[in-house]
Protein backbone atom coordinates (compact mmCIF):
# COMPACT_ATOMS: atom_id res chain seq x y z
CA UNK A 1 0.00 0.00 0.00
CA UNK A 2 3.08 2.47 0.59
CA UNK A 3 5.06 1.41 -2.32
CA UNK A 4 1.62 2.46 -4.54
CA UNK A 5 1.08 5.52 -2.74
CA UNK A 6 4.93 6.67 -3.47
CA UNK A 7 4.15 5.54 -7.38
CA UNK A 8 0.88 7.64 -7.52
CA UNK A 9 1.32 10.74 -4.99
CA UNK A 10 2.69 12.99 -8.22
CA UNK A 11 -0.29 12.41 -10.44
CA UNK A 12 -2.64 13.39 -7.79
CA UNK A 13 -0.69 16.23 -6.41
CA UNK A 14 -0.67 17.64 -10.09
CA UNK A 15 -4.88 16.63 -10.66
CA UNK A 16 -5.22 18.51 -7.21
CA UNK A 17 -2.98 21.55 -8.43
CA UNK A 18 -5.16 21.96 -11.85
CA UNK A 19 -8.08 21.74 -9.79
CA UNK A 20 -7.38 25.01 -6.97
CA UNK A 21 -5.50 27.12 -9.97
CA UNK A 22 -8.13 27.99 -12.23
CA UNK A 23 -6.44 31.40 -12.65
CA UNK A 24 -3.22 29.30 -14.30
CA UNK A 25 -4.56 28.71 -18.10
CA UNK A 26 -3.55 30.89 -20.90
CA UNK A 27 -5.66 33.52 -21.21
CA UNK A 28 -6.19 35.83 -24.71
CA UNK A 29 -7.33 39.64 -24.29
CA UNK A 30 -10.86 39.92 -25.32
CA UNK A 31 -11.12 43.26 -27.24
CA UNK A 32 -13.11 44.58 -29.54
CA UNK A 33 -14.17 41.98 -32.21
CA UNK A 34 -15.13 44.45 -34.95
CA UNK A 35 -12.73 46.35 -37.07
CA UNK A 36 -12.93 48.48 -40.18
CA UNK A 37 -10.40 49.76 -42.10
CA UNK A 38 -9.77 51.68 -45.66
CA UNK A 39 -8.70 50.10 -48.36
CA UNK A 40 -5.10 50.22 -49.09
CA UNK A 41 -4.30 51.36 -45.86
CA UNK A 42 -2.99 49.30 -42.44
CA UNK A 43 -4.77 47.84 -40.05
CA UNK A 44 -3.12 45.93 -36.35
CA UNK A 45 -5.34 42.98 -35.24
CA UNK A 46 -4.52 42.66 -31.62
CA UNK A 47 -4.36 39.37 -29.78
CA UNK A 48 -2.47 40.20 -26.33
CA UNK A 49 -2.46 37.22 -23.93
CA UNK A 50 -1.33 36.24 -20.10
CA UNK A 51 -0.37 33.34 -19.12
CA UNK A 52 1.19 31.72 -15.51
CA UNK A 53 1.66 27.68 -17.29
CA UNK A 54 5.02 27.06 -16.25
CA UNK A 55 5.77 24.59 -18.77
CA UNK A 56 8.68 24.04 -21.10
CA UNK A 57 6.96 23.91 -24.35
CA UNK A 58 6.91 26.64 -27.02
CA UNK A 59 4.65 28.93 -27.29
CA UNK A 60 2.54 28.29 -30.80
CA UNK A 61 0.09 30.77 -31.98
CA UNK A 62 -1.38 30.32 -35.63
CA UNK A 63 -3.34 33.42 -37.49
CA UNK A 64 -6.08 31.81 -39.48
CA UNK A 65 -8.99 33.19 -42.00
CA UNK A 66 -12.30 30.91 -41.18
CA UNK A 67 -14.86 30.93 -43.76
CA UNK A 68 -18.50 29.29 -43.50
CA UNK A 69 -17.80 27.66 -47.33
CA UNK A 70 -14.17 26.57 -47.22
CA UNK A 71 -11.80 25.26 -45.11
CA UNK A 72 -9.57 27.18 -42.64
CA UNK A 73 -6.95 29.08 -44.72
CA UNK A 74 -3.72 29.72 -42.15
CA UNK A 75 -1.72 33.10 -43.27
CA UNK A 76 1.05 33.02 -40.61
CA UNK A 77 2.35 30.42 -37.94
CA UNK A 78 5.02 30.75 -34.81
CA UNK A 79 6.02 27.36 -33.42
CA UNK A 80 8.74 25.67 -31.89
CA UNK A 81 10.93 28.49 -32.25
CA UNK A 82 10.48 28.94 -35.94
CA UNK A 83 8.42 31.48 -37.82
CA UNK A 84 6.26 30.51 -40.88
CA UNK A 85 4.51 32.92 -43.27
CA UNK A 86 3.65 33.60 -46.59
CA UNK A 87 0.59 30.38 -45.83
CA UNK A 88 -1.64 32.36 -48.05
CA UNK A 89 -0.69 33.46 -51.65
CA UNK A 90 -3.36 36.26 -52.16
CA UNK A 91 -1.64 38.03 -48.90
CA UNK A 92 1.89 37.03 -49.62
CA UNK A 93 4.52 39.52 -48.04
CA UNK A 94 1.62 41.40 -46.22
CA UNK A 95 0.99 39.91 -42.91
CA UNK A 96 3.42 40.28 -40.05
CA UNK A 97 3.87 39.76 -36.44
CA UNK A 98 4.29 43.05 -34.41
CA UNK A 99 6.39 41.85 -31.87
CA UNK A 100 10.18 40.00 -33.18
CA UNK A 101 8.90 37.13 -30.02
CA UNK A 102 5.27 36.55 -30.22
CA UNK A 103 6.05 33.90 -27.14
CA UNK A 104 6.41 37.38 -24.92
CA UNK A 105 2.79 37.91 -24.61
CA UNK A 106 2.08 39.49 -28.11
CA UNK A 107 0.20 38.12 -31.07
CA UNK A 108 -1.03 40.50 -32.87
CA UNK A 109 -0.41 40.65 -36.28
CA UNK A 110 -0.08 43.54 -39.18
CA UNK A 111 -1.77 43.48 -42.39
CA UNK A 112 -0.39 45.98 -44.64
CA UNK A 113 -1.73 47.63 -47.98
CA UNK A 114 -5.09 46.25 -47.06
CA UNK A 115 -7.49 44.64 -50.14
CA UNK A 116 -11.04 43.99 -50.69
CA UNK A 117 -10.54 40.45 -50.44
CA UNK A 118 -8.85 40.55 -47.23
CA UNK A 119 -12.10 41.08 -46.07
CA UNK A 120 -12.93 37.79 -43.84
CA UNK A 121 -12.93 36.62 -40.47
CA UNK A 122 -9.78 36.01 -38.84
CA UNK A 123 -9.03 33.82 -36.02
CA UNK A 124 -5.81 33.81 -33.33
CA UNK A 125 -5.07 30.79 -31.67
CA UNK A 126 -2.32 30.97 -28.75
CA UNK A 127 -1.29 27.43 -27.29
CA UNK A 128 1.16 26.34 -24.89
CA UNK A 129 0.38 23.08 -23.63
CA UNK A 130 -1.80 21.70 -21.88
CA UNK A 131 -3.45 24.60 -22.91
CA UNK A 132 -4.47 26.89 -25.29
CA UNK A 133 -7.04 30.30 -26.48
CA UNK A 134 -8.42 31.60 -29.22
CA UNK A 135 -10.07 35.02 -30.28
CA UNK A 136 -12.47 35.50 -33.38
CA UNK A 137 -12.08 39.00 -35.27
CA UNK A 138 -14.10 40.59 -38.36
CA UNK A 139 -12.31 42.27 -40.49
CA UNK A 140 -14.61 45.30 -42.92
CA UNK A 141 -12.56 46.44 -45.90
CA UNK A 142 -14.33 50.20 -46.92
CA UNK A 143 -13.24 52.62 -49.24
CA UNK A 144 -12.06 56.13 -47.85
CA UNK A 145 -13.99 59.38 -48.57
CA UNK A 146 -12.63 60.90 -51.48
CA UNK A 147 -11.55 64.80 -51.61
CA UNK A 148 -15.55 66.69 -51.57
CA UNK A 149 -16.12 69.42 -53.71
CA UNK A 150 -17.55 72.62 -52.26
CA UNK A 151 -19.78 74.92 -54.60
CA UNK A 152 -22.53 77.20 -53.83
CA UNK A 153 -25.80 78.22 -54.74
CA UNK A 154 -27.46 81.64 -54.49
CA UNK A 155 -31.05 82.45 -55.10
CA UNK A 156 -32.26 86.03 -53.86
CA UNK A 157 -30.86 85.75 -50.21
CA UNK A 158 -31.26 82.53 -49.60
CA UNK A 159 -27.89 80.81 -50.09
CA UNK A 160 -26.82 76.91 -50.24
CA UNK A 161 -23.69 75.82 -49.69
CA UNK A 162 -22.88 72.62 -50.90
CA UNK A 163 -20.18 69.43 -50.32
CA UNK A 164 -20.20 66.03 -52.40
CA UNK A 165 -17.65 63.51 -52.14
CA UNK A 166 -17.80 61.10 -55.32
CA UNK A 167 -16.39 57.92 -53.63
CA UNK A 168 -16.31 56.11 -50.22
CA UNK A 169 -18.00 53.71 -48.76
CA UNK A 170 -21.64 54.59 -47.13
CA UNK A 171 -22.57 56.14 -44.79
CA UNK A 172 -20.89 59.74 -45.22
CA UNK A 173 -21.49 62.16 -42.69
CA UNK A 174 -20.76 65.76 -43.88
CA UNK A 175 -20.13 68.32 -41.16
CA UNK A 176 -20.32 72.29 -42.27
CA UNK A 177 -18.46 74.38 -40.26
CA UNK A 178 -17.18 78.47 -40.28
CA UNK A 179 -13.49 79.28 -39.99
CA UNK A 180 -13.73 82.85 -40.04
CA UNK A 181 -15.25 85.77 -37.92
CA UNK A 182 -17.66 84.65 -35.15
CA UNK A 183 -16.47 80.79 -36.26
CA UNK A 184 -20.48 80.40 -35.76
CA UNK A 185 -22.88 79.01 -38.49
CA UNK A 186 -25.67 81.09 -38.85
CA UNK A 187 -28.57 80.65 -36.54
CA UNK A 188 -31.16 79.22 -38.52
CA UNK A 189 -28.88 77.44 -41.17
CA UNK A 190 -30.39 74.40 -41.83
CA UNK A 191 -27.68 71.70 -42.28
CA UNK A 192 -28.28 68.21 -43.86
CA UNK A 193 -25.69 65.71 -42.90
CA UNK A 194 -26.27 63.16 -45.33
CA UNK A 195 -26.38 65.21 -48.45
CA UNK A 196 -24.17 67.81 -47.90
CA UNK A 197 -26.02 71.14 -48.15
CA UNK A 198 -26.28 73.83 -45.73
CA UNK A 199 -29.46 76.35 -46.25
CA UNK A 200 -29.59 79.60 -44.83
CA UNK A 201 -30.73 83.28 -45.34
CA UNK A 202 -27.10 85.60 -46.49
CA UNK A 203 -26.83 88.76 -44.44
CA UNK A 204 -23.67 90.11 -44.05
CA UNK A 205 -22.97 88.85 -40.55
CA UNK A 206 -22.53 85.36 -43.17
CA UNK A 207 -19.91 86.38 -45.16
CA UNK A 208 -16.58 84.32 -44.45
CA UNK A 209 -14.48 81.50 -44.64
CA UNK A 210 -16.60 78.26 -44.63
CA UNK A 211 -14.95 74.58 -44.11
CA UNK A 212 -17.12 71.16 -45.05
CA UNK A 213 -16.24 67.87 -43.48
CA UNK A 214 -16.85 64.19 -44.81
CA UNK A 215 -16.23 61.40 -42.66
CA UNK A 216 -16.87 57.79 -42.58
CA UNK A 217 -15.95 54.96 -40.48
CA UNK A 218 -12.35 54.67 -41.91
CA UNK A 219 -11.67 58.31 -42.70
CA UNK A 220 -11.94 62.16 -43.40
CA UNK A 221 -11.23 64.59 -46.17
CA UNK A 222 -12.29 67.98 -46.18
CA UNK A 223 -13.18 71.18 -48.51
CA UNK A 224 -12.63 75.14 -47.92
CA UNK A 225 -14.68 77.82 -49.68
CA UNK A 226 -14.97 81.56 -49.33
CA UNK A 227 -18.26 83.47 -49.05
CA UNK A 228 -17.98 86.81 -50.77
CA UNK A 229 -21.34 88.29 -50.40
CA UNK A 230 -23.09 90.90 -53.03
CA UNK A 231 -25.46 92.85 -50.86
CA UNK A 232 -27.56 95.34 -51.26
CA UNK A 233 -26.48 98.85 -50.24
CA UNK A 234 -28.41 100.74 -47.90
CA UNK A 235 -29.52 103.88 -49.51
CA UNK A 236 -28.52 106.21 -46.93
CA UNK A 237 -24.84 104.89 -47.59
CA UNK A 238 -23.10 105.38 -50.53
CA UNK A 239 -21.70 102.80 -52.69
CA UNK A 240 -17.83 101.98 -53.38
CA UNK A 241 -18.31 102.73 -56.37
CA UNK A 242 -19.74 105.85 -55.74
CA UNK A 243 -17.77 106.82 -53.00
CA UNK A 244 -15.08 106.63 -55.74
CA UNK A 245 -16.81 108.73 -58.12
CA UNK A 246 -16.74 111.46 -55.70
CA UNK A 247 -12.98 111.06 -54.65
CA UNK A 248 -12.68 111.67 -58.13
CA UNK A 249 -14.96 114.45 -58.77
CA UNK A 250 -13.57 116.35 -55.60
CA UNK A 251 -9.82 116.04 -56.89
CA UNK A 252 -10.68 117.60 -60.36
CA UNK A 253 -12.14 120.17 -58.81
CA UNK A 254 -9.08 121.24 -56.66
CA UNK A 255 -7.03 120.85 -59.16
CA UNK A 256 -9.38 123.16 -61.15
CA UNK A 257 -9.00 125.90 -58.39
CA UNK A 258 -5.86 126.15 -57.52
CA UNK A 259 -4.90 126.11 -61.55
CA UNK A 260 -7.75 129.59 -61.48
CA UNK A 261 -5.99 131.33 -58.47
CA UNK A 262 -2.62 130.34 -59.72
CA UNK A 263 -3.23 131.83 -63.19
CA UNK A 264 -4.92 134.78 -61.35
CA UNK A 265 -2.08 135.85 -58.93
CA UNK A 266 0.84 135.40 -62.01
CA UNK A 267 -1.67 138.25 -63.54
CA UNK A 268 -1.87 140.43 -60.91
CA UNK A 269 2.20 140.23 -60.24
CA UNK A 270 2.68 141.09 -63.40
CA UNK A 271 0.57 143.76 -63.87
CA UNK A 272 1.86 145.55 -60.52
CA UNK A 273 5.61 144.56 -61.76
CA UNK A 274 4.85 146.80 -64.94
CA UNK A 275 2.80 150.02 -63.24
CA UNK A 276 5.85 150.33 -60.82
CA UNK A 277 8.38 153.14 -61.82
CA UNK A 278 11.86 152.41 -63.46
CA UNK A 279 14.87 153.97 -62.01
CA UNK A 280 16.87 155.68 -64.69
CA UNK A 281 20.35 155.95 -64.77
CA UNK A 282 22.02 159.63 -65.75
CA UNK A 283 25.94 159.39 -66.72
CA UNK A 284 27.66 162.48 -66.64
């Protein structure tokens, strides 16, 4: 009975050990599982992990695309020591580890100039044995807002301000905005976020600098426009143009009268210059 209790103490001292340490396993970070990104950009899919196994085994963790009508595609594999990628043709020389030792706690991988295609769901699976994790991630490939165009639209004094931006991936939100004076859009402007426009009654209070904003999930772009306004001029104020006129008409004038009193006074001196006696000179 002693010699089989010295044979069998270490397997029930370890079935005892797995049983009070449920904290031990490997663990994987459970983040966001939803992630967007523009097209031909790069995008970080995180998969962090803890673990307290105090085993000698490697570390293995294997990046894989799971699809509901094929089989499990892997696109990049640590284990034993060694790194494999390049798994998946179509993202060849695009997918990278972050960290140089993904055994230190770090999985997450880098997928650079991002395609359409790479739209999928991903799986990371982190095992050290006996045990082992695994996170599921969806990747959504959208095209970026393209630069807007800014334009407007005048009709009596009701002015529209508009912003389109050709491209990108729905929904666009479009975001109107004034750069210049007050930096306040005028109180009852009437702004529609999904088509662009902003609607509102031109005094000269609106005249400015005016900035519209696109933005999606996976970025911005912007456009600036000017506001000059054309208002009507008060009639108890004169006109630019008028003022001008008058600048004009007042400097012809001067010039006029001092030409009169100029030509006047030469007269006069001369005239008084002649009347006045000569001295003669008597030589003896």
């Amino acid at each position: 009975m002693v010699m089989m209790w010295h044979l069998l103490w270490p397997s029930v001292l370890l079935g005892v050990f797995f049983n009070i340490c449920p904290t031990c396993p490997l663990e994987i970070q459970k983040q966001r599982k939803h992630y967007y990104v523009a097209r031909g950009s790069s995008i970080q899919l995180p998969c962090a992990y803890t673990h307290t196994v105090d085993s000698q085994q490697y570390t293995e963790v294997l990046w894989s695309i799971v699809s509901a009508d094929r089989d499990e595609q892997p696109i990049i594999w640590f284990t034993g020591g060694r790194l494999y990628s390049d798994l998946y043709k179509p993202m060849e020389g695009r997918v990278h580890f972050i960290s140089a030792d993904p055994q230190n706690g770090d999985a997450s991988i880098n997928i650079k100039d991002v395609h359409q295609s790479d739209m999928e769901k991903y799986r990371c699976m982190v095992r050290k044995l006996p045990e082992q994790d695994q996170k599921m991630l969806d990747l959504t490939v959208m095209e970026a807002p393209s630069q807007p165009l800014c334009s407007v639209d005048k009709e009596d004094n009701r002015m529209t301000l508009k912003c389109s931006s050709l491209h990108g991936t729905p929904p666009l939100h479009y975001i109107w905005s004034k750069t210049s004076g007050n930096k306040v859009l005028p109180t009852q402007a009437i702004v529609d976020p999904t088509g662009g426009a902003l609607h509102f009654n031109i005094t000269e209070r609106e005249c400015g600098s005016y900035r519209c904003s696109v933005e999606s999930m996976v970025g911005s772009k912007h456009c600036d426009l000017h506001l000059d306004c054309s208002l009507p001029q008060d009639t108890n104020v004169s006109s630019p143009r008028l003022l001008t006129t008058t600048a004009v008409a007042a400097i012809v004038v001067t010039i006029t009268t001092l030409f009169i009193v100029t030509v006047v006074l030469t007269i006069f001196l001369y005239r008084k210059r002649k009347d006045k006696p000569q001295d003669i000179e008597i030589k003896k």
